[in-house]
PDB file of N, CA and C in Angstrom:
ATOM      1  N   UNK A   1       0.839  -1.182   0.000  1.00  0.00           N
ATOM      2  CA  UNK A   1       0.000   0.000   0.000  1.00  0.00           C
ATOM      3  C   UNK A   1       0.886   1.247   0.000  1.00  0.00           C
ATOM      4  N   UNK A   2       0.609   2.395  -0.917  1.00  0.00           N
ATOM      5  CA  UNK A   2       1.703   3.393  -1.129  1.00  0.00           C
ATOM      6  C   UNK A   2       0.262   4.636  -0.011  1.00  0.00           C
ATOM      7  N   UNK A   3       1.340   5.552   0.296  1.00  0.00           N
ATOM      8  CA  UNK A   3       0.346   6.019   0.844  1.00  0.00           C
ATOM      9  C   UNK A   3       0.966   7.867  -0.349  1.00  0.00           C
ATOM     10  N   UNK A   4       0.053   8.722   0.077  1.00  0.00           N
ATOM     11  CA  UNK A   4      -0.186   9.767  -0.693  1.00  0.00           C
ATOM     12  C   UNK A   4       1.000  10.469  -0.581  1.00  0.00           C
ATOM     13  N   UNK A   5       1.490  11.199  -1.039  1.00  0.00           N
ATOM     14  CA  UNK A   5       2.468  12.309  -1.490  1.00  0.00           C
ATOM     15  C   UNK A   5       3.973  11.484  -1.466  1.00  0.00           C
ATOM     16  N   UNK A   6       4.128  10.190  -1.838  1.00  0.00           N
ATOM     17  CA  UNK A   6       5.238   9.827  -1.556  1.00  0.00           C
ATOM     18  C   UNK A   6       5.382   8.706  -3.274  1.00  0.00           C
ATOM     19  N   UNK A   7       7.009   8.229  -3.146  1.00  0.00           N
ATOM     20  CA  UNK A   7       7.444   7.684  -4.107  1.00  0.00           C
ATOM     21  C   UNK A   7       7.389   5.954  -3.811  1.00  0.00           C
ATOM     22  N   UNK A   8       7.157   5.162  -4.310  1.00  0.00           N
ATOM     23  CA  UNK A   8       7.810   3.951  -4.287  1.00  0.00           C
ATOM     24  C   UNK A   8       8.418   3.429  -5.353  1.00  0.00           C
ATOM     25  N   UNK A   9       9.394   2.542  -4.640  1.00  0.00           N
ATOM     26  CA  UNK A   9       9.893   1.901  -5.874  1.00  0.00           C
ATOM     27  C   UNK A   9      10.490   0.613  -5.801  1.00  0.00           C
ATOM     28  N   UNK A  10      10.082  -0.523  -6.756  1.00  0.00           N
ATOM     29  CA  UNK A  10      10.725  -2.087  -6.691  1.00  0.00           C
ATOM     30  C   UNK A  10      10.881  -2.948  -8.048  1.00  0.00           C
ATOM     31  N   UNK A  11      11.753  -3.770  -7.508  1.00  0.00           N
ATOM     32  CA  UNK A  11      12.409  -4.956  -8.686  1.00  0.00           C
ATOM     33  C   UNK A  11      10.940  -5.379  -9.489  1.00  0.00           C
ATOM     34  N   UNK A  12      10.959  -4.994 -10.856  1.00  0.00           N
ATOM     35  CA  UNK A  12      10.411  -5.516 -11.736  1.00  0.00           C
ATOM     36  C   UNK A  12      10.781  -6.728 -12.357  1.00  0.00           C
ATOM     37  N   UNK A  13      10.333  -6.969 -13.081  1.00  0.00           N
ATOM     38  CA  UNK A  13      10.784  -8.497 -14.158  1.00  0.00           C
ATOM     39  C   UNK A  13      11.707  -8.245 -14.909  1.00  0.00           C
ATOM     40  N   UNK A  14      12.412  -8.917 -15.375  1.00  0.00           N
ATOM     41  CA  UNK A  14      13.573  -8.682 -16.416  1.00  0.00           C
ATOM     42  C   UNK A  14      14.563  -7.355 -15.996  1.00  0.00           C
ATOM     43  N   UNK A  15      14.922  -7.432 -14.904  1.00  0.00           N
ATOM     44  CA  UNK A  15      15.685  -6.196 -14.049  1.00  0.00           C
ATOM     45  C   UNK A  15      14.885  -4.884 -14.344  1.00  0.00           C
ATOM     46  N   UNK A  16      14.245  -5.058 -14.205  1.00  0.00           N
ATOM     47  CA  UNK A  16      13.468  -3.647 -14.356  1.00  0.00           C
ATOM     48  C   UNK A  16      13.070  -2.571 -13.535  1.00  0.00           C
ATOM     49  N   UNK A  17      12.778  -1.589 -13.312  1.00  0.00           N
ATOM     50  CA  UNK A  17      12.767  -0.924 -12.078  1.00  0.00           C
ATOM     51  C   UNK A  17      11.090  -0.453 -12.072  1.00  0.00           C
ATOM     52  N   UNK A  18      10.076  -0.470 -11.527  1.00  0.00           N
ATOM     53  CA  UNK A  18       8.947  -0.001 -11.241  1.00  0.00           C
ATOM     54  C   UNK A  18       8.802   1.222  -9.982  1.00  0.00           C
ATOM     55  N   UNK A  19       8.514   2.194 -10.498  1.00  0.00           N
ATOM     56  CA  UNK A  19       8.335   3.459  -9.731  1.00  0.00           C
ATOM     57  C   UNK A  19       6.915   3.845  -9.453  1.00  0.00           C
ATOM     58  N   UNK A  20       6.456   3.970  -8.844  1.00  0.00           N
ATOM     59  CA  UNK A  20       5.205   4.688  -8.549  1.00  0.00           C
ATOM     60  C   UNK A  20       4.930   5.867  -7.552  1.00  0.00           C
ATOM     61  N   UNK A  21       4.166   6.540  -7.376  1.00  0.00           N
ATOM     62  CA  UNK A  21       4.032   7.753  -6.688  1.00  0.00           C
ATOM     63  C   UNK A  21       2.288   8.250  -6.747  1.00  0.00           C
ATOM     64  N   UNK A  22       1.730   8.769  -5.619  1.00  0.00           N
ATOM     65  CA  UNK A  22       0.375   9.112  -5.579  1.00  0.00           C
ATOM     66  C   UNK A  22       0.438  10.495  -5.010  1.00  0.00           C
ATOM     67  N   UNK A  23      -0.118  11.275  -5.631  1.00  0.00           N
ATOM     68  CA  UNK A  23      -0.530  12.375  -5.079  1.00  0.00           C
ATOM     69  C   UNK A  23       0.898  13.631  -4.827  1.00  0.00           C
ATOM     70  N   UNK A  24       1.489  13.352  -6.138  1.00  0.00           N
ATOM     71  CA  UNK A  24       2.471  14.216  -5.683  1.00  0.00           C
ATOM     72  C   UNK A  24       2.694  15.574  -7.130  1.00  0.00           C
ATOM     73  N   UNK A  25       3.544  16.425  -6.770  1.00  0.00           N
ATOM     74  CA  UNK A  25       3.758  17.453  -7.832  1.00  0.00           C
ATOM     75  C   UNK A  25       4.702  17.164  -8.610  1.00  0.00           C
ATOM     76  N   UNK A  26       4.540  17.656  -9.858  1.00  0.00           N
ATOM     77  CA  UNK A  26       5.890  17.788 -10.771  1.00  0.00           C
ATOM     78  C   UNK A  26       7.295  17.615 -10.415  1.00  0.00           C
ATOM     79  N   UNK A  27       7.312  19.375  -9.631  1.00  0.00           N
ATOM     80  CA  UNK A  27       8.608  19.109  -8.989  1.00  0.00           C
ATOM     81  C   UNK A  27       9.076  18.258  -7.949  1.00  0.00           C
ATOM     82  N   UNK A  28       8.123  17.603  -7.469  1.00  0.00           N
ATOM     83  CA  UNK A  28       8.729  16.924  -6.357  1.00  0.00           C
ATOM     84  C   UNK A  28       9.475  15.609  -7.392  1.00  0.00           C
ATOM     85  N   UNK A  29       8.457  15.159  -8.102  1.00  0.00           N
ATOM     86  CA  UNK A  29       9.168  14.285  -9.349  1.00  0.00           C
ATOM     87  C   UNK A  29      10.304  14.668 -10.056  1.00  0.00           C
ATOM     88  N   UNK A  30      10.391  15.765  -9.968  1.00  0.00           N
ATOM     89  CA  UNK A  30      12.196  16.058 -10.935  1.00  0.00           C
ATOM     90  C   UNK A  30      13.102  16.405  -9.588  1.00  0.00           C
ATOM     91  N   UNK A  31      12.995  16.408  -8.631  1.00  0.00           N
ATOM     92  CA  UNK A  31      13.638  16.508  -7.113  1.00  0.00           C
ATOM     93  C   UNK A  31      14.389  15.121  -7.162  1.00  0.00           C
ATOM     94  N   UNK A  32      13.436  14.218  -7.170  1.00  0.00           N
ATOM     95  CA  UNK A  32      13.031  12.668  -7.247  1.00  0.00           C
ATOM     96  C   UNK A  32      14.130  11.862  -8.224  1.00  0.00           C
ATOM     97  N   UNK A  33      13.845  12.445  -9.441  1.00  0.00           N
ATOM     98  CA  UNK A  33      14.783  12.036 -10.163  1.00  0.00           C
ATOM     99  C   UNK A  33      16.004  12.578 -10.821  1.00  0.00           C
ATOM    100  N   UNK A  34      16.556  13.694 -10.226  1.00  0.00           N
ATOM    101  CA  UNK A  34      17.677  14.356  -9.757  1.00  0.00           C
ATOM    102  C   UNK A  34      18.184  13.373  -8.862  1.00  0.00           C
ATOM    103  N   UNK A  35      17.969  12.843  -7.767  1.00  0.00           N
ATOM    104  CA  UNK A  35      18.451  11.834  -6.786  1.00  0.00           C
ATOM    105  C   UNK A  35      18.980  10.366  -7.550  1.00  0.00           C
ATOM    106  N   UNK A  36      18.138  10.054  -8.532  1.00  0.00           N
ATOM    107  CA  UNK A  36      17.975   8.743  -9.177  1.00  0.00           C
ATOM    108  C   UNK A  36      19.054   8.920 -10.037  1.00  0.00           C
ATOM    109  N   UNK A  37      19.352   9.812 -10.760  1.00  0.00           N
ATOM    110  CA  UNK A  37      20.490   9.829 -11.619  1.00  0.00           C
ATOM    111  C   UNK A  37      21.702   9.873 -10.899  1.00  0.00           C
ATOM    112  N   UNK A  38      22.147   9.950 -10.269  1.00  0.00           N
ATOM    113  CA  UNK A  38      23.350   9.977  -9.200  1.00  0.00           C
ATOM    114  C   UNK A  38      24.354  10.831 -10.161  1.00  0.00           C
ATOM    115  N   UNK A  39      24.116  11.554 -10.772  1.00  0.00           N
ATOM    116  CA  UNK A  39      25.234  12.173 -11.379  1.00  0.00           C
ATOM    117  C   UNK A  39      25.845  13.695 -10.907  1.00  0.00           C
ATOM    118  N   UNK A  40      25.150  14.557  -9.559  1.00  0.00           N
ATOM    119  CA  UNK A  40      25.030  15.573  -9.439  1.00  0.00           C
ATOM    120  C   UNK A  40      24.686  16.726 -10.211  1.00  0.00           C
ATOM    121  N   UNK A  41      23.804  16.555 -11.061  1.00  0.00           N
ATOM    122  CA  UNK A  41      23.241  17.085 -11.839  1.00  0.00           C
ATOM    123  C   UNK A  41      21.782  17.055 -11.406  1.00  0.00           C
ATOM    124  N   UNK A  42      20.946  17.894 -11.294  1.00  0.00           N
ATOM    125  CA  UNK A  42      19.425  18.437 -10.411  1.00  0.00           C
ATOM    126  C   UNK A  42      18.699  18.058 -12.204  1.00  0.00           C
ATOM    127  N   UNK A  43      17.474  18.011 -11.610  1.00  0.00           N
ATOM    128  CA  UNK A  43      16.087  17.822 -12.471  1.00  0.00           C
ATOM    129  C   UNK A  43      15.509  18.822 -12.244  1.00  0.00           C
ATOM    130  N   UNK A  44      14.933  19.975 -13.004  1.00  0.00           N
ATOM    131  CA  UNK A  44      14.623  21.123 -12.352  1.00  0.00           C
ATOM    132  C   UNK A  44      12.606  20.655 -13.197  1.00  0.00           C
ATOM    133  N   UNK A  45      12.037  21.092 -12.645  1.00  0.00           N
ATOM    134  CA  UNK A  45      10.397  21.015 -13.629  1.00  0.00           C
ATOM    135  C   UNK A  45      10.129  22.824 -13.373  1.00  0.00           C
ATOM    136  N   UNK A  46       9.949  22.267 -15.363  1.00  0.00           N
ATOM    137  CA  UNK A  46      10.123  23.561 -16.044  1.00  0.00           C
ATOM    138  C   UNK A  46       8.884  23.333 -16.907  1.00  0.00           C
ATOM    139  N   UNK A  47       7.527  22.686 -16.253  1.00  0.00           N
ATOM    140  CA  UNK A  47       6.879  22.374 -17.028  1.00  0.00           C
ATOM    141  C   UNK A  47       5.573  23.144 -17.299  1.00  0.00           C
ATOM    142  N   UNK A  48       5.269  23.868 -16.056  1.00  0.00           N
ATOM    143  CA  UNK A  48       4.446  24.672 -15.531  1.00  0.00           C
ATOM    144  C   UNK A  48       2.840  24.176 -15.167  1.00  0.00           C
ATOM    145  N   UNK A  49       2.945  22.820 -15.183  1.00  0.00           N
ATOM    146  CA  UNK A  49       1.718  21.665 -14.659  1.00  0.00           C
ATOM    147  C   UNK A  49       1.159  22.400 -13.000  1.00  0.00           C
ATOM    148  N   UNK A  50       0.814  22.510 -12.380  1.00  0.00           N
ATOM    149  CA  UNK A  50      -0.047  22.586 -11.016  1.00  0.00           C
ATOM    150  C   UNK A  50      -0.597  21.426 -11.020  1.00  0.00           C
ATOM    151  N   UNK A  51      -0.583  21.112  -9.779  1.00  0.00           N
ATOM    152  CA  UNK A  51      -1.449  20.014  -9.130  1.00  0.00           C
ATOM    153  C   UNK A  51      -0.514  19.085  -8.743  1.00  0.00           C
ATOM    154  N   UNK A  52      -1.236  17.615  -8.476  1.00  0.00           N
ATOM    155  CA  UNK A  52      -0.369  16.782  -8.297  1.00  0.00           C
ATOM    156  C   UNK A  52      -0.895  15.459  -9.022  1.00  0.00           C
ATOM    157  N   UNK A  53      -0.257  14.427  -8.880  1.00  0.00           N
ATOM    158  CA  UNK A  53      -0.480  13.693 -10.025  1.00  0.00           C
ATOM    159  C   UNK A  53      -0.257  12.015  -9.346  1.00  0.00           C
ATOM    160  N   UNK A  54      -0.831  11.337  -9.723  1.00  0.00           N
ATOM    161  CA  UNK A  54      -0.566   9.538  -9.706  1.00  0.00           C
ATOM    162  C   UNK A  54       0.145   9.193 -10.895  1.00  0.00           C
ATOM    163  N   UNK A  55       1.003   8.623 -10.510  1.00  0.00           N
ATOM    164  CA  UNK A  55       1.348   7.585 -11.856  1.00  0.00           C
ATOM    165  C   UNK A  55       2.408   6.317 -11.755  1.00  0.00           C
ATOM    166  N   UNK A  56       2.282   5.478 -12.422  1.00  0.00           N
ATOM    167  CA  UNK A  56       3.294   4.359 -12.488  1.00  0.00           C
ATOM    168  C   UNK A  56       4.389   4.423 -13.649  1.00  0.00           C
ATOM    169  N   UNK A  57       5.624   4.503 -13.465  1.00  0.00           N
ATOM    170  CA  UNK A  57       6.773   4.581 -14.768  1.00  0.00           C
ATOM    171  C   UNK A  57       7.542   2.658 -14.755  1.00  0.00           C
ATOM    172  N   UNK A  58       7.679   2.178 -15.380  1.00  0.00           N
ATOM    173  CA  UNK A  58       8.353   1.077 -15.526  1.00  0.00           C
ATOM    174  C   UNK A  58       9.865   1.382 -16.514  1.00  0.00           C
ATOM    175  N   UNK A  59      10.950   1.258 -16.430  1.00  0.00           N
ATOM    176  CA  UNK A  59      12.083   0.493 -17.113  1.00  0.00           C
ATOM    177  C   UNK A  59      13.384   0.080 -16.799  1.00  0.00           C
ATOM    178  N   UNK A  60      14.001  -0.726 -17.763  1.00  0.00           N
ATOM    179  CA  UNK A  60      15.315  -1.653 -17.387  1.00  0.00           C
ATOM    180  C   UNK A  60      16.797  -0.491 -17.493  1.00  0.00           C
ATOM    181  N   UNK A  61      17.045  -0.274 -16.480  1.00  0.00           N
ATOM    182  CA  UNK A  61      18.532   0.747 -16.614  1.00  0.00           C
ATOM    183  C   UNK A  61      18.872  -0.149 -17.714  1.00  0.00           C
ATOM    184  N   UNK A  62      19.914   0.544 -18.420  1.00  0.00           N
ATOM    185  CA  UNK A  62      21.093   0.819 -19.192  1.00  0.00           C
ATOM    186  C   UNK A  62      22.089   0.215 -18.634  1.00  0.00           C
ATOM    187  N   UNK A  63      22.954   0.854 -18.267  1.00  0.00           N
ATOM    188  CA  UNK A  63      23.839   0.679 -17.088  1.00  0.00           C
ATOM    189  C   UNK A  63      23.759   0.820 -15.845  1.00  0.00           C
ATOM    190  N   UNK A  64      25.028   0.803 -15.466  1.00  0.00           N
ATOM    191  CA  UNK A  64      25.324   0.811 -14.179  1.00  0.00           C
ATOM    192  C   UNK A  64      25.965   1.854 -13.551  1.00  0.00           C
ATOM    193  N   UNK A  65      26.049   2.749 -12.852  1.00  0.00           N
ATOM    194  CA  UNK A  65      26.451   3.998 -12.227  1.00  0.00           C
ATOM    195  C   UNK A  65      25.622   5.004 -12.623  1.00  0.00           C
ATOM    196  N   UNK A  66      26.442   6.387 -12.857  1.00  0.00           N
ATOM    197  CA  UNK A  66      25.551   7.273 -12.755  1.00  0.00           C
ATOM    198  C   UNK A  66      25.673   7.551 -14.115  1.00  0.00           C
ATOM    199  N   UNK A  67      25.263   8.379 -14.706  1.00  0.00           N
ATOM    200  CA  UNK A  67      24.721   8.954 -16.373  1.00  0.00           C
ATOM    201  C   UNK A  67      25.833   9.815 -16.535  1.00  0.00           C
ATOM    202  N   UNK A  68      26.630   9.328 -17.923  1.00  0.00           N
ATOM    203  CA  UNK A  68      27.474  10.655 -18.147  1.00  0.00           C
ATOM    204  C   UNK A  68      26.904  12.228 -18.266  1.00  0.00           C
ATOM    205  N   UNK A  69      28.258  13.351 -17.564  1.00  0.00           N
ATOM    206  CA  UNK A  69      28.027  14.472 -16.842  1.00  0.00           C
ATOM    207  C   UNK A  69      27.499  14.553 -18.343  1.00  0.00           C
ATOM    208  N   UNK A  70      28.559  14.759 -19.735  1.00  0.00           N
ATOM    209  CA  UNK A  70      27.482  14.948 -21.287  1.00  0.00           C
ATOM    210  C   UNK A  70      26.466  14.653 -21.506  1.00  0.00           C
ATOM    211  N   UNK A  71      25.620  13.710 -20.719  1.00  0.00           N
ATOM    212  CA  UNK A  71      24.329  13.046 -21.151  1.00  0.00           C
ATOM    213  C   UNK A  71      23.563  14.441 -20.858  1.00  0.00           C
ATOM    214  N   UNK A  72      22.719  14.919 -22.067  1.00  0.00           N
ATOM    215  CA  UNK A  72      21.999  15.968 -22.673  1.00  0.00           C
ATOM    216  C   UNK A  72      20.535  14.737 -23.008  1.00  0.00           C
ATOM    217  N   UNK A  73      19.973  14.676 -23.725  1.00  0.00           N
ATOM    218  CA  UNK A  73      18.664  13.734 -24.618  1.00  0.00           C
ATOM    219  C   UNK A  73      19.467  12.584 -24.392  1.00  0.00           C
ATOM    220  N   UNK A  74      19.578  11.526 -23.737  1.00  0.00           N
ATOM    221  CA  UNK A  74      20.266  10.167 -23.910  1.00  0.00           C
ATOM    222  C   UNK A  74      19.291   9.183 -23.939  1.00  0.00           C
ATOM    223  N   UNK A  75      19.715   7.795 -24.763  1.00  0.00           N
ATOM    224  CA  UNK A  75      19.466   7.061 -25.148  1.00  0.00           C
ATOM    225  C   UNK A  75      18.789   6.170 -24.109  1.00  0.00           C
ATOM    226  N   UNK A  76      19.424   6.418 -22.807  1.00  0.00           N
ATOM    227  CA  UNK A  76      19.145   6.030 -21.156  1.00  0.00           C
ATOM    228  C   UNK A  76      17.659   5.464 -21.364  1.00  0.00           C
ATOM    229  N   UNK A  77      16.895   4.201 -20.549  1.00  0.00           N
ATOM    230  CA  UNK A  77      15.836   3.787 -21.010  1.00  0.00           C
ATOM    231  C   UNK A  77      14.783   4.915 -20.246  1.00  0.00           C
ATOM    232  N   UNK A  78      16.135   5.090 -18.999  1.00  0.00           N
ATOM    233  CA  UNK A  78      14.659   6.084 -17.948  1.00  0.00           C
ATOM    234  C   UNK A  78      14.329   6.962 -18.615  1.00  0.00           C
ATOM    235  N   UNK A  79      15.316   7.628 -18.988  1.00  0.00           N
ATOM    236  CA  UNK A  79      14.724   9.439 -19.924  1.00  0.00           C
ATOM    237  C   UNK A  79      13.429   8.815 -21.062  1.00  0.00           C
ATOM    238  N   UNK A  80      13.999   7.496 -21.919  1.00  0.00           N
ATOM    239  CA  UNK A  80      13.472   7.007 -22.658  1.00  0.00           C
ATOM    240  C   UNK A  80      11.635   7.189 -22.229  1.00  0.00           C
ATOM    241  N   UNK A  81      11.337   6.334 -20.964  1.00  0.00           N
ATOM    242  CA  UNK A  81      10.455   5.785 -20.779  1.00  0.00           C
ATOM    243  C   UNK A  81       9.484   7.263 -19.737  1.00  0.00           C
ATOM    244  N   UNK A  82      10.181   8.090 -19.514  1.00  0.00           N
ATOM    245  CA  UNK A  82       9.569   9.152 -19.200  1.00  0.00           C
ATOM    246  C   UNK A  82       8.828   9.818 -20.391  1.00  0.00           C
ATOM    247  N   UNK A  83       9.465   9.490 -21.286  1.00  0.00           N
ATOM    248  CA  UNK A  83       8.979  10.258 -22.543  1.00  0.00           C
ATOM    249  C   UNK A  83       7.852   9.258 -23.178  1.00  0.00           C
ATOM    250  N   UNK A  84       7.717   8.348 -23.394  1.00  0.00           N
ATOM    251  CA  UNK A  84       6.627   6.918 -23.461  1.00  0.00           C
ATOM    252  C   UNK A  84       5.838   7.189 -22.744  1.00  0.00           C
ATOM    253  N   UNK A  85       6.104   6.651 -21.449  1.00  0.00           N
ATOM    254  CA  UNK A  85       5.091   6.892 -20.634  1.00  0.00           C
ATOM    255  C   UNK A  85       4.355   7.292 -20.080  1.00  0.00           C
ATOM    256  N   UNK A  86       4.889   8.941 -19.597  1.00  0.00           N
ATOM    257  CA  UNK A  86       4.188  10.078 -18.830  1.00  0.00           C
ATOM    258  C   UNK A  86       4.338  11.339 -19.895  1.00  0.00           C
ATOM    259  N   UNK A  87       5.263  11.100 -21.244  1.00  0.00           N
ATOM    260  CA  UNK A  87       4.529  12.668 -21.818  1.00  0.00           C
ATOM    261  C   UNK A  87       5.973  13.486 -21.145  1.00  0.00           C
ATOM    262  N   UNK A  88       7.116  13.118 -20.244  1.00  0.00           N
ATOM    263  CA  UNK A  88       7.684  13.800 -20.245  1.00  0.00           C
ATOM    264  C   UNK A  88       9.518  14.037 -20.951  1.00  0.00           C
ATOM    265  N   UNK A  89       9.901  15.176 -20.555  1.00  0.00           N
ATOM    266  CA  UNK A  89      10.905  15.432 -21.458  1.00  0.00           C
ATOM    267  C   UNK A  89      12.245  15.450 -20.318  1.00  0.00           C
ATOM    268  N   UNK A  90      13.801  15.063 -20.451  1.00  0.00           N
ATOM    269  CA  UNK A  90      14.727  15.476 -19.814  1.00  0.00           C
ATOM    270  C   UNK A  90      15.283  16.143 -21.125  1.00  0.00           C
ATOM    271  N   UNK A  91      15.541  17.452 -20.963  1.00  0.00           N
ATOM    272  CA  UNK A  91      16.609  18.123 -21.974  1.00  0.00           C
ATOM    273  C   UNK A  91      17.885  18.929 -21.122  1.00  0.00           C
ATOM    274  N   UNK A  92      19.198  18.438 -21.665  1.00  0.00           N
ATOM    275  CA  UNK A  92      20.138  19.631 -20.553  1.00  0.00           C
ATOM    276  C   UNK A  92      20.157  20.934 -20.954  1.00  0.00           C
ATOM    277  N   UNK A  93      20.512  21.880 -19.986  1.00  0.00           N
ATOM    278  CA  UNK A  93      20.364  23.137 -20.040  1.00  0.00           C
ATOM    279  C   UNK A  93      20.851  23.503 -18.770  1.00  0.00           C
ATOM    280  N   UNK A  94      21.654  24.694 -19.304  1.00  0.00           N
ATOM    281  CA  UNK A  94      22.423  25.219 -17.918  1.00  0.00           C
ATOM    282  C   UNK A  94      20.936  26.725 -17.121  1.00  0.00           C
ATOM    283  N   UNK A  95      21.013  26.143 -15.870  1.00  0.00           N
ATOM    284  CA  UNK A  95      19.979  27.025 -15.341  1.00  0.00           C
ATOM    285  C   UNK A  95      20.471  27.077 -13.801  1.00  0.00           C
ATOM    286  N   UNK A  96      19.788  28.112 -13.447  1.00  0.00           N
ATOM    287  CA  UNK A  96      20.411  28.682 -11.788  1.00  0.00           C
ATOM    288  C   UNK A  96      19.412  28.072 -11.101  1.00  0.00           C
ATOM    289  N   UNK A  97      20.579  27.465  -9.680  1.00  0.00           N
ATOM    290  CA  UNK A  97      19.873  26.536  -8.753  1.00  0.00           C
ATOM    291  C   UNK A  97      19.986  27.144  -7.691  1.00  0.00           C
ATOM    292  N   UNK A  98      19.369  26.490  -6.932  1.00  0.00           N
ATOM    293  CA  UNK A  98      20.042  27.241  -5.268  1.00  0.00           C
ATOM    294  C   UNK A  98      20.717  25.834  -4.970  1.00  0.00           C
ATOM    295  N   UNK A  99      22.027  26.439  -4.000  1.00  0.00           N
ATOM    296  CA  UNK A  99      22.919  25.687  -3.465  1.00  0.00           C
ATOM    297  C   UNK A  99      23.439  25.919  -2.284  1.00  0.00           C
ATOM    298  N   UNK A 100      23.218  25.046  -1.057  1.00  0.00           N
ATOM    299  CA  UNK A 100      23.704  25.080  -0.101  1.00  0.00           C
ATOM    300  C   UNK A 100      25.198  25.311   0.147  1.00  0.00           C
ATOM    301  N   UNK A 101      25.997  25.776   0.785  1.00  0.00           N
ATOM    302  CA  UNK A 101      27.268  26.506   0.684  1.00  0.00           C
ATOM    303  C   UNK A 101      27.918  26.488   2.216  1.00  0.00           C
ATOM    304  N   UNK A 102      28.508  25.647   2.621  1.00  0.00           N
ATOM    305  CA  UNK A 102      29.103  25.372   3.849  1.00  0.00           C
ATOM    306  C   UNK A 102      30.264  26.389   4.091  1.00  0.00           C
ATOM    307  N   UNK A 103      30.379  27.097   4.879  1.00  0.00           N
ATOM    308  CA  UNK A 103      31.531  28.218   4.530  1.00  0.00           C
ATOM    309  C   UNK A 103      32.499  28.557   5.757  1.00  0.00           C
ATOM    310  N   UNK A 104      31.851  27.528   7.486  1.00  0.00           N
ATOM    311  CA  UNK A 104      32.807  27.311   8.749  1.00  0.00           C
ATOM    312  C   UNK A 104      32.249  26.220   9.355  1.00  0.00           C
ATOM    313  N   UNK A 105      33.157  25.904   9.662  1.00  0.00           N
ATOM    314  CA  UNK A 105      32.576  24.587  10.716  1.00  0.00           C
ATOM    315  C   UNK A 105      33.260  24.763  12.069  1.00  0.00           C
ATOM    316  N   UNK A 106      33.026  24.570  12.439  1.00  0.00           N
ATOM    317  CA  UNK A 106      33.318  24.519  14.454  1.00  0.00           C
ATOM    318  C   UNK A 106      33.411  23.544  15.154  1.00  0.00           C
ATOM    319  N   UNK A 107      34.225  22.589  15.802  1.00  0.00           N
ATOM    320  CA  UNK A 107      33.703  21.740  16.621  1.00  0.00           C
ATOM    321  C   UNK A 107      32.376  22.343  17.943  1.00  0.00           C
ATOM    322  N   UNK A 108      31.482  21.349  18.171  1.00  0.00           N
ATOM    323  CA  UNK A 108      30.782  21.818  19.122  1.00  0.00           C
ATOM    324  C   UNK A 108      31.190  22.240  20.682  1.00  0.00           C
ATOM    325  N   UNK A 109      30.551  22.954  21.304  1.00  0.00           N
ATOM    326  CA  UNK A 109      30.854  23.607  22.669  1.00  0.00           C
ATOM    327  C   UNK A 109      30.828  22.662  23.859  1.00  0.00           C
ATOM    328  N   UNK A 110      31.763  21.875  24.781  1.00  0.00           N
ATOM    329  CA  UNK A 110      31.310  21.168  25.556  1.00  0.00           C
ATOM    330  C   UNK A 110      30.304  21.734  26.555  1.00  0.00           C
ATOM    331  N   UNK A 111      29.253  20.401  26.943  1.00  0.00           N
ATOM    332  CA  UNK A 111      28.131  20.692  28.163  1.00  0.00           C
ATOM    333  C   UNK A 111      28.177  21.383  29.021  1.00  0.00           C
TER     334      UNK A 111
END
């Protein structure tokens, strides 16, 4: 049972990956799969949808690690199957993010 505003995800057939999600927004989905690509590269939604949305995505990675930093439109099955399945697009493009910025650290104060 998935419950509302959240992601799941498990082993499909033929190594496949099955994702699902209920009740959630766009961006929380390109948040989502910013994480999934492990490449440090963000998913920004630039789509201008409102609301939130159900849906199920199914496919078999490619490889293994993270997506080359060049990967722009790739061949990748996920980008692939975003575009199949839900209607959506990954295109690269350089755009301003916010970024957390660590700038002192301290050990803490004893008790």
């Amino acid at each position: 049972m998935q419950t509302c505003n959240s992601f799941g995800a498990i082993g499909g057939p033929n190594h496949s990956v099955i994702l699902g999600a209920r009740n959630i927004p766009l961006r929380q989905l390109a948040s989502y799969l910013g994480i999934l690509r492990d490449d440090g590269r963000p998913v920004l939604d630039e789509t201008g949808l409102n609301g939130t949305f159900d849906f199920s995505l199914m496919w078999i990675p490619e490889q293994e690690g993270p997506l080359p930093a060049s990967a722009g439109e790739t061949s990748d099955a996920g980008p692939e199957a975003l575009k199949e399945q839900l209607g959506l697009k990954l295109k690269s493009e350089k755009a301003p993010v916010d970024v957390l910025v660590i700038d002192h650290v301290e050990p803490p104060s004893p008790n």
